[in-house]
PDB file of N, CA and C in Angstrom:
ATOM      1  N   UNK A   1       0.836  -1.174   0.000  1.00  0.00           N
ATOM      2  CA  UNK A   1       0.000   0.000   0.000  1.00  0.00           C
ATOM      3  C   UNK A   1       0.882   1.239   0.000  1.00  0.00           C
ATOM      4  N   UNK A   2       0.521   2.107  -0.745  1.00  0.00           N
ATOM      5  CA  UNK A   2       1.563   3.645  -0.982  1.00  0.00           C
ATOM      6  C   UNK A   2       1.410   4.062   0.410  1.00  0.00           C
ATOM      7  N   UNK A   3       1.934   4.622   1.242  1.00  0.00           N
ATOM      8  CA  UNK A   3       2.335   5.459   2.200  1.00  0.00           C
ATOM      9  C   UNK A   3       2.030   7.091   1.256  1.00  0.00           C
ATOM     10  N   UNK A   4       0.964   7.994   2.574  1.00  0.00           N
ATOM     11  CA  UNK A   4       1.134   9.424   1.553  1.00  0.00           C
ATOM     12  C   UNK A   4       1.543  10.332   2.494  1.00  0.00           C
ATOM     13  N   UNK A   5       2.626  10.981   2.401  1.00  0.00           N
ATOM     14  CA  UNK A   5       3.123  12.247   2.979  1.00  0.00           C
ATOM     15  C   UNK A   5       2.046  13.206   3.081  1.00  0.00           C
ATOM     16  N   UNK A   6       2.635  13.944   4.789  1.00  0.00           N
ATOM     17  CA  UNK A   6       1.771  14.535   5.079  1.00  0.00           C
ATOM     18  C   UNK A   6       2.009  16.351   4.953  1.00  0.00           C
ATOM     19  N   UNK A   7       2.292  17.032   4.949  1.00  0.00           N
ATOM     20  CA  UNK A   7       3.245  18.373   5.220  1.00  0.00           C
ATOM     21  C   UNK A   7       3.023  18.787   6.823  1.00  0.00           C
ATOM     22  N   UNK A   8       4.176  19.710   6.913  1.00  0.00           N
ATOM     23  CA  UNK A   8       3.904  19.984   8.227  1.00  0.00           C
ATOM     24  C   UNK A   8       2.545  20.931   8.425  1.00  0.00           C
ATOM     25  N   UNK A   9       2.414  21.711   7.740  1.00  0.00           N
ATOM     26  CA  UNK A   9       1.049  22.307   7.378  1.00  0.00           C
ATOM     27  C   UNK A   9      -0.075  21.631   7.894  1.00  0.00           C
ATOM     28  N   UNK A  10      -0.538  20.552   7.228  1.00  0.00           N
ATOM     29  CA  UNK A  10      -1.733  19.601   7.390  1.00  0.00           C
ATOM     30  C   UNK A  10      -1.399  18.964   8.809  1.00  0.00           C
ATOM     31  N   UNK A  11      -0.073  18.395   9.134  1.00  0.00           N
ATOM     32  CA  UNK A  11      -0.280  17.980  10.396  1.00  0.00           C
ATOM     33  C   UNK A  11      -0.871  18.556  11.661  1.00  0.00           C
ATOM     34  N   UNK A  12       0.059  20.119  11.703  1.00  0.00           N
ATOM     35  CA  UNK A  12      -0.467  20.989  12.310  1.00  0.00           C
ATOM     36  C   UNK A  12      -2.075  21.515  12.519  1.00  0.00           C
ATOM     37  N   UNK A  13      -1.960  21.635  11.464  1.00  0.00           N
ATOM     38  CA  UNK A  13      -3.884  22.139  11.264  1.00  0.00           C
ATOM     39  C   UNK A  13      -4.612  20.932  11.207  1.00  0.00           C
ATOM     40  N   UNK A  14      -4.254  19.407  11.537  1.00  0.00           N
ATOM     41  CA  UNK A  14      -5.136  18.798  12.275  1.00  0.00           C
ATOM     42  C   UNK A  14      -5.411  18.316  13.641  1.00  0.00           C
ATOM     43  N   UNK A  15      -3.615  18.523  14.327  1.00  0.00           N
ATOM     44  CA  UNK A  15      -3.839  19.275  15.841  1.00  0.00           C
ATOM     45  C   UNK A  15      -4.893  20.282  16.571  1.00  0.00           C
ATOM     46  N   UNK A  16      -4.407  21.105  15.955  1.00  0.00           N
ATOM     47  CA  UNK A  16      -4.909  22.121  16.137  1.00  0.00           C
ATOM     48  C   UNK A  16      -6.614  21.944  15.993  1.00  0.00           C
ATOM     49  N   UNK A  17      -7.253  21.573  15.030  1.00  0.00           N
ATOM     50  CA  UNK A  17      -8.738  21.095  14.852  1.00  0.00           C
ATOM     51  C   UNK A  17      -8.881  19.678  16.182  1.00  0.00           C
ATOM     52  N   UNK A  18      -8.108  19.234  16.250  1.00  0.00           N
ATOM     53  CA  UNK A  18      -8.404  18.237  17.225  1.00  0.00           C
ATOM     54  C   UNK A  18      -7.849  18.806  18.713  1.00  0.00           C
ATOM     55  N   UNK A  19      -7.756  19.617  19.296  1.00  0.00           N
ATOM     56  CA  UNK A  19      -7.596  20.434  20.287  1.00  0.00           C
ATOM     57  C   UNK A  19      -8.540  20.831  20.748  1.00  0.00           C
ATOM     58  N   UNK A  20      -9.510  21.505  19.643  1.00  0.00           N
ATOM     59  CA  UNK A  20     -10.843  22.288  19.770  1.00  0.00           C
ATOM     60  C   UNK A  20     -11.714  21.582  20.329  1.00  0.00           C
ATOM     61  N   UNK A  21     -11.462  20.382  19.971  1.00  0.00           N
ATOM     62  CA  UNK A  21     -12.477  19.267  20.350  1.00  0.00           C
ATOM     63  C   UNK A  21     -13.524  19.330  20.082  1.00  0.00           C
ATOM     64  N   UNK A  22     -14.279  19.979  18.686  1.00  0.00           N
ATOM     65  CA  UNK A  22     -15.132  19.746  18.104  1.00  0.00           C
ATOM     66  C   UNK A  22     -15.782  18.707  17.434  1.00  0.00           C
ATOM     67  N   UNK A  23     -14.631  18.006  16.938  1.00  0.00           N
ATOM     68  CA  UNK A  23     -14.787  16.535  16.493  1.00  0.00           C
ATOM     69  C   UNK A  23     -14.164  15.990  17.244  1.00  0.00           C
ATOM     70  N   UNK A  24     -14.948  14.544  16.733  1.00  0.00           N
ATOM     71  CA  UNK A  24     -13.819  13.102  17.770  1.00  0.00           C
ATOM     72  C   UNK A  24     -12.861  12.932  17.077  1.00  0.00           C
ATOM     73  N   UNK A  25     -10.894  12.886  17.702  1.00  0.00           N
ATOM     74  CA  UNK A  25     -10.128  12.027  16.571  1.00  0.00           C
ATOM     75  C   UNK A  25     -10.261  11.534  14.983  1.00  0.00           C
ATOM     76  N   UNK A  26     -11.512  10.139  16.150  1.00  0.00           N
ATOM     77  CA  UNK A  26     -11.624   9.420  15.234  1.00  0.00           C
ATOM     78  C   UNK A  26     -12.409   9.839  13.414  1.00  0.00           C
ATOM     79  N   UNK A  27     -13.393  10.590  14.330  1.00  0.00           N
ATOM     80  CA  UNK A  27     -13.611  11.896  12.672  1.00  0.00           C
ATOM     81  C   UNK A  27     -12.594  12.471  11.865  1.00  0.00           C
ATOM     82  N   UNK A  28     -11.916  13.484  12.936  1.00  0.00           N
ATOM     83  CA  UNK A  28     -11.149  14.182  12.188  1.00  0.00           C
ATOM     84  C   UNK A  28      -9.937  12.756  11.451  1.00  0.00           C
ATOM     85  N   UNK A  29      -9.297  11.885  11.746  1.00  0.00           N
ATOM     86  CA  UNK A  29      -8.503  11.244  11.250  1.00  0.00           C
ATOM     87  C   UNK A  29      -9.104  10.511   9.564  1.00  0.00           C
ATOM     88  N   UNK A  30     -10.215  10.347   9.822  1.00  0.00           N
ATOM     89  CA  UNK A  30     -11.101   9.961   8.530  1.00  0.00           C
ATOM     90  C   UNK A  30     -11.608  10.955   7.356  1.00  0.00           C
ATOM     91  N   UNK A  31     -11.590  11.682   7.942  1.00  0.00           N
ATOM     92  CA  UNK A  31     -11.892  13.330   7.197  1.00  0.00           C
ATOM     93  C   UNK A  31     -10.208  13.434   6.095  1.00  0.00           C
ATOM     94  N   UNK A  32      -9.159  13.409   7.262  1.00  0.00           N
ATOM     95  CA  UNK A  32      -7.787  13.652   6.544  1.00  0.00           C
ATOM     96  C   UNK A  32      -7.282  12.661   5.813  1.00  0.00           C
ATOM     97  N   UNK A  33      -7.916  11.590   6.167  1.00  0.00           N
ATOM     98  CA  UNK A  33      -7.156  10.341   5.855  1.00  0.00           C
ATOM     99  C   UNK A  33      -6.129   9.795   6.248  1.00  0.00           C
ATOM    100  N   UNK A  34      -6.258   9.581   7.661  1.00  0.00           N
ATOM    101  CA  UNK A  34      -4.790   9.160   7.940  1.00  0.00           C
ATOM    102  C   UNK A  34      -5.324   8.212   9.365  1.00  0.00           C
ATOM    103  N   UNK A  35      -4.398   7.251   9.952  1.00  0.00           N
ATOM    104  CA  UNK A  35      -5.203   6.873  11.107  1.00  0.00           C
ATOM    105  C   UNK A  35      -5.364   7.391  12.189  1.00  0.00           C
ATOM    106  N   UNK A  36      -5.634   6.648  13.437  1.00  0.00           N
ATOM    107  CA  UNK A  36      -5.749   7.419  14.743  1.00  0.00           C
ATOM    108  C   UNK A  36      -4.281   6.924  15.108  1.00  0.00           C
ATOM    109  N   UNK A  37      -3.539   6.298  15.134  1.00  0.00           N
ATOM    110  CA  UNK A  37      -1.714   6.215  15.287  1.00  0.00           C
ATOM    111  C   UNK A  37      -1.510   7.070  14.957  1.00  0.00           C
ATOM    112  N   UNK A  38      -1.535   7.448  13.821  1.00  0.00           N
ATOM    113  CA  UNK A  38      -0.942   8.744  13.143  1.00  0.00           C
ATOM    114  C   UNK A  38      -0.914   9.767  13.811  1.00  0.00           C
ATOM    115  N   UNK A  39      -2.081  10.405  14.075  1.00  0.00           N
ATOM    116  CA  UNK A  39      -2.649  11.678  14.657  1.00  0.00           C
ATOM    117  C   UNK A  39      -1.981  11.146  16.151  1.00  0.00           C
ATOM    118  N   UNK A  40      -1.731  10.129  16.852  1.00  0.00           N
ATOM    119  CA  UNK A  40      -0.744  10.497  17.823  1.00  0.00           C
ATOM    120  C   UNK A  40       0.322  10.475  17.955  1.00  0.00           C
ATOM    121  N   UNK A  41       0.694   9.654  17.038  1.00  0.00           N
ATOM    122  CA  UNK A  41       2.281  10.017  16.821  1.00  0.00           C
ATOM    123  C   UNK A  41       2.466  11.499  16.619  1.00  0.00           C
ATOM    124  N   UNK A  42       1.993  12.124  15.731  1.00  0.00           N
ATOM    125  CA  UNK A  42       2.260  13.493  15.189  1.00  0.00           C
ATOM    126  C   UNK A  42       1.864  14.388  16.710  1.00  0.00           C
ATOM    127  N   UNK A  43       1.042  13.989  17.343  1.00  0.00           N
ATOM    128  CA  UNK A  43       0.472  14.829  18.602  1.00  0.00           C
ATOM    129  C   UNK A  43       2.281  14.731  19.362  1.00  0.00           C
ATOM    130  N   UNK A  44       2.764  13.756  19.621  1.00  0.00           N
ATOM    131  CA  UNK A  44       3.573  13.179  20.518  1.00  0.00           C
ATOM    132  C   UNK A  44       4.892  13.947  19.668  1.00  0.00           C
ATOM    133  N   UNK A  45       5.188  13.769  18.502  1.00  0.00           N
ATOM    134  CA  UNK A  45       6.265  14.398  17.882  1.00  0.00           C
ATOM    135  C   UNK A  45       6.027  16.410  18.153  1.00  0.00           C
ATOM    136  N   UNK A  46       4.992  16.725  17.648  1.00  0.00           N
ATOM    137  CA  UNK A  46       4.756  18.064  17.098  1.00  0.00           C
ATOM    138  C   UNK A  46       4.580  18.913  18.300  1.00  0.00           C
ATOM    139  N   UNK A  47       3.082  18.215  19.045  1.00  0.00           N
ATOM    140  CA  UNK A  47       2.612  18.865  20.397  1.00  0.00           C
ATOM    141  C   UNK A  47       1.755  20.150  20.650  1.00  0.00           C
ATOM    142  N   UNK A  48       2.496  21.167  20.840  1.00  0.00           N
ATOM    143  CA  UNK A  48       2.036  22.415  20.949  1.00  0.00           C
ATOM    144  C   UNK A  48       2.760  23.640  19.930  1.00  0.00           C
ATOM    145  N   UNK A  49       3.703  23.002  18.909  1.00  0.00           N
ATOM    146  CA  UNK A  49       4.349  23.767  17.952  1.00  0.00           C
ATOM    147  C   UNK A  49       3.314  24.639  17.212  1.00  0.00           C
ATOM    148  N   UNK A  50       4.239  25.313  16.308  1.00  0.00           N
ATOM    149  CA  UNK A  50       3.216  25.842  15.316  1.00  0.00           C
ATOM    150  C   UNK A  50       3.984  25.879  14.271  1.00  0.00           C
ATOM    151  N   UNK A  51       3.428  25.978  13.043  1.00  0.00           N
ATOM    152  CA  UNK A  51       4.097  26.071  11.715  1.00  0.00           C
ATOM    153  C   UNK A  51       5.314  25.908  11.326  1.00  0.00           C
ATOM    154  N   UNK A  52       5.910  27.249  11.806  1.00  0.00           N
ATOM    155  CA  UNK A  52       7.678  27.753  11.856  1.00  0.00           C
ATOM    156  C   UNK A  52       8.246  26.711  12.843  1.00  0.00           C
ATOM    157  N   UNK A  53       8.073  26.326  13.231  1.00  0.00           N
ATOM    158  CA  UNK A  53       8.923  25.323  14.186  1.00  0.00           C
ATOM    159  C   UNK A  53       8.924  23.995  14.003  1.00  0.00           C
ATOM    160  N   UNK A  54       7.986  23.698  13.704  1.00  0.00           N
ATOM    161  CA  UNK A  54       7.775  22.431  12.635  1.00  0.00           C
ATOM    162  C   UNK A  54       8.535  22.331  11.115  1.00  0.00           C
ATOM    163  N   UNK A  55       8.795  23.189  10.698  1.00  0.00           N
ATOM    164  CA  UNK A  55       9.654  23.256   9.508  1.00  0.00           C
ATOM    165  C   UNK A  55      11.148  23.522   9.919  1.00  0.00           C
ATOM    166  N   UNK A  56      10.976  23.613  11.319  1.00  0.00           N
ATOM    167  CA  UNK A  56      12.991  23.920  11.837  1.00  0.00           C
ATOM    168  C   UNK A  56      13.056  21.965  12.601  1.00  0.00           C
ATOM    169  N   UNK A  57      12.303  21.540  12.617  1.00  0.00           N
ATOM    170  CA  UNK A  57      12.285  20.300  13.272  1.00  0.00           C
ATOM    171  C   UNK A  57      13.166  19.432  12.104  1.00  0.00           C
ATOM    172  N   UNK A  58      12.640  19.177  11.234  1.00  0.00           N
ATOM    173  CA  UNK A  58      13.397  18.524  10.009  1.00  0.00           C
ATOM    174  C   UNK A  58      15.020  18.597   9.757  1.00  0.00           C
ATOM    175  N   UNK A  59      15.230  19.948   9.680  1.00  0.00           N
ATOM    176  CA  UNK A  59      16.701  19.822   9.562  1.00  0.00           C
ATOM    177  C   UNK A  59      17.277  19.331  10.587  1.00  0.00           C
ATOM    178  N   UNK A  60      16.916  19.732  11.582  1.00  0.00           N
ATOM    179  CA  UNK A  60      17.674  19.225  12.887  1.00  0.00           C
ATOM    180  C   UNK A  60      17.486  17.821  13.013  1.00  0.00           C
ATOM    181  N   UNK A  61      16.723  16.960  12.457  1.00  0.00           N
ATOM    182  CA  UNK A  61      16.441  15.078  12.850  1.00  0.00           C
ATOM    183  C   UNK A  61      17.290  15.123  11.663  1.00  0.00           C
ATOM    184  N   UNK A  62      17.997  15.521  10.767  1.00  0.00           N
ATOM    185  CA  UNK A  62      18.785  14.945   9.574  1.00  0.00           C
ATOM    186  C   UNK A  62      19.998  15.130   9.868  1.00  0.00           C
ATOM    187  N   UNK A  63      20.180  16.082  10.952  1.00  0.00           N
ATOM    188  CA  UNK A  63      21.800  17.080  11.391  1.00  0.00           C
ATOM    189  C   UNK A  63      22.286  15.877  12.748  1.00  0.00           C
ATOM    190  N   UNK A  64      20.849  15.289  13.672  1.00  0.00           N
ATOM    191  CA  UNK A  64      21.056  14.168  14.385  1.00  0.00           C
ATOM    192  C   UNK A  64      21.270  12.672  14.194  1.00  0.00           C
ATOM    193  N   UNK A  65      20.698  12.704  12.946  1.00  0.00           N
ATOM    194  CA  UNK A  65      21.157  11.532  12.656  1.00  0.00           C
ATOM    195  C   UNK A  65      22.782  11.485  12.568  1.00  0.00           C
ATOM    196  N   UNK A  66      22.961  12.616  11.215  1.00  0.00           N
ATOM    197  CA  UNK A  66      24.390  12.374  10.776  1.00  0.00           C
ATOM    198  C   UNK A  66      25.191  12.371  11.950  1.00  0.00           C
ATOM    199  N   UNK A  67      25.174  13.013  12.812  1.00  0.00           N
ATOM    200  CA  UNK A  67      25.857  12.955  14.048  1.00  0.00           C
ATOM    201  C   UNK A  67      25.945  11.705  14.847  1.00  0.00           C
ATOM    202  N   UNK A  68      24.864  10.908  15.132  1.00  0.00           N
ATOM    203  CA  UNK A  68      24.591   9.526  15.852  1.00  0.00           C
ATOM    204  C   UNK A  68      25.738   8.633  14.617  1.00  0.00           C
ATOM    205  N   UNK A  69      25.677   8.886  12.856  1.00  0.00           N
ATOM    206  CA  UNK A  69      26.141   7.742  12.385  1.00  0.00           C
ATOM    207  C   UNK A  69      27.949   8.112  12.840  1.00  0.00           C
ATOM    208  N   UNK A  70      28.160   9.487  12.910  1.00  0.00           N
ATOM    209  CA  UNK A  70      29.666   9.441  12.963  1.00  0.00           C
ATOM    210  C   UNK A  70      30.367   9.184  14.216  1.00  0.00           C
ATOM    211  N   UNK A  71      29.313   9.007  15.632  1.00  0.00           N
ATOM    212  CA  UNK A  71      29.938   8.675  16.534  1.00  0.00           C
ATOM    213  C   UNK A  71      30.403   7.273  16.107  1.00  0.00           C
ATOM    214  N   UNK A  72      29.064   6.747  15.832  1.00  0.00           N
ATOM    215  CA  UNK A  72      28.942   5.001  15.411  1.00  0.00           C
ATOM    216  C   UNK A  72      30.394   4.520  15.237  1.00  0.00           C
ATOM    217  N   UNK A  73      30.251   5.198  14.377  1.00  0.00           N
ATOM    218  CA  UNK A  73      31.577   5.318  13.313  1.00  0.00           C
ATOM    219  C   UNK A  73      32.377   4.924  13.898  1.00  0.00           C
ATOM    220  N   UNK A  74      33.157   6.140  15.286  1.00  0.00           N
ATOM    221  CA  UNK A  74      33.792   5.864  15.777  1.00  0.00           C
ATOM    222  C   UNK A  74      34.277   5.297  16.560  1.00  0.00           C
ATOM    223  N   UNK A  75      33.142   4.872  17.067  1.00  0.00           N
ATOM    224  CA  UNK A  75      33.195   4.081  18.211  1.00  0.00           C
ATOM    225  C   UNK A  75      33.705   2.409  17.910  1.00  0.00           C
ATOM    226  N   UNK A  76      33.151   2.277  16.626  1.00  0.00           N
ATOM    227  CA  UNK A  76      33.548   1.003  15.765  1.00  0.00           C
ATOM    228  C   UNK A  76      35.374   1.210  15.704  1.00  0.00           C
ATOM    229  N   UNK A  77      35.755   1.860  15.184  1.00  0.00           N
ATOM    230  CA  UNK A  77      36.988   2.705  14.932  1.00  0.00           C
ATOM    231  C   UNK A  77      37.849   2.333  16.488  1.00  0.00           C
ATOM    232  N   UNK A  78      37.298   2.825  17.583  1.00  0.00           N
ATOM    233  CA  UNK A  78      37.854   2.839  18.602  1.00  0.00           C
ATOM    234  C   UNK A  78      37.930   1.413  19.147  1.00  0.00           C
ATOM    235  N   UNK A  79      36.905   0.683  18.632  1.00  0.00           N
ATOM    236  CA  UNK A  79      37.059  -0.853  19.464  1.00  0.00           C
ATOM    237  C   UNK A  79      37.921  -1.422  18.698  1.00  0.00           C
ATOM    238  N   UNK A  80      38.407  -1.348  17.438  1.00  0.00           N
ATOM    239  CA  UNK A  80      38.801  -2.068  16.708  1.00  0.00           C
ATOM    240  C   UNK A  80      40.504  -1.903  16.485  1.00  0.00           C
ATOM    241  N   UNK A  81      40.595  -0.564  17.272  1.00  0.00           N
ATOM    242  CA  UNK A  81      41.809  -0.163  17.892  1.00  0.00           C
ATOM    243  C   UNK A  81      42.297  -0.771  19.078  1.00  0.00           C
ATOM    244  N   UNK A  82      41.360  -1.006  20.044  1.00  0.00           N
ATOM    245  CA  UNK A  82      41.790  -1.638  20.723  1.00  0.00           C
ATOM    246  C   UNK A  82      42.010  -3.255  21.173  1.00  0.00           C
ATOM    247  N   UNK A  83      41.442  -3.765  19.987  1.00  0.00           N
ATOM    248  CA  UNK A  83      41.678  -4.813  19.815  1.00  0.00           C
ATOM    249  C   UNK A  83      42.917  -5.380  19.055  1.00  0.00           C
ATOM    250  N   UNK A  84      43.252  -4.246  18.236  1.00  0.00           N
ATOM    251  CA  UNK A  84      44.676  -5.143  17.639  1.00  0.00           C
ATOM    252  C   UNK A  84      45.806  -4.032  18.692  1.00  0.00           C
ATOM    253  N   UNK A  85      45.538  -3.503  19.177  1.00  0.00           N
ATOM    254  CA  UNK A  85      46.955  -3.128  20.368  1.00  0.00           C
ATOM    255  C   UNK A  85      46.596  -4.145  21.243  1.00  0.00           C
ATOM    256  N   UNK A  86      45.790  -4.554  21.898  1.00  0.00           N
ATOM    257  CA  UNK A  86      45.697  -5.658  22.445  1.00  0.00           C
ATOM    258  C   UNK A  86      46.504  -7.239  22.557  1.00  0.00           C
ATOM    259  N   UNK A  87      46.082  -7.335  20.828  1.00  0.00           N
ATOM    260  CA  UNK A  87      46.592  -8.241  20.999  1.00  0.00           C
ATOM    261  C   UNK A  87      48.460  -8.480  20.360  1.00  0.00           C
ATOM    262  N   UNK A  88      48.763  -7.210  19.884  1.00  0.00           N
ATOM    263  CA  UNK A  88      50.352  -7.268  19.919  1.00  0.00           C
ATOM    264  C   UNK A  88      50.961  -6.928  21.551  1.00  0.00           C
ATOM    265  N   UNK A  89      50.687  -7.323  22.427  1.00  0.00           N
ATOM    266  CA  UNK A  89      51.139  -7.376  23.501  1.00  0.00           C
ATOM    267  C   UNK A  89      51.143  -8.605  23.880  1.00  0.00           C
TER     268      UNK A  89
END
């Protein structure tokens, strides 16, 4: 089944409609098309943001990753150092 992207836009503005509590979730999630996981994941990621901050969220989970892979990195790097000084002793 295709997976459909959401923008931060639409996520937001279905927070935000589901805050009001005019509708149930379960409406509003059927209305957008998306499930009720969804709409909490995005509650749980997003929260109380708004727009502009939601569009600064992105770069920064791509700037954390790269960062998590180059510790990785090193840390691989570092064991593997200490395994062959190790064992020339």
């Amino acid at each position: 089944m295709k997976t459909r992207q959401f923008t931060e836009d639409q996520i937001i503005k279905l927070l935000q409609e589901g805050k009001k509590g005019e509708k149930s979730v379960e409406d509003l999630c059927r209305e957008f098309g998306c499930s009720t996981a969804s709409y909490y994941t995005w509650k749980k990621k997003y929260g109380d943001t708004n727009v502009d901050e939601a569009y600064g969220l992105r770069p920064l989970e791509k700037e954390n990753a790269r960062l998590l892979r180059i510790v990785g990195q090193q840390r691989l790097e570092i064991d593997a150092m200490k395994d062959v000084l190790g064992k020339k002793r």
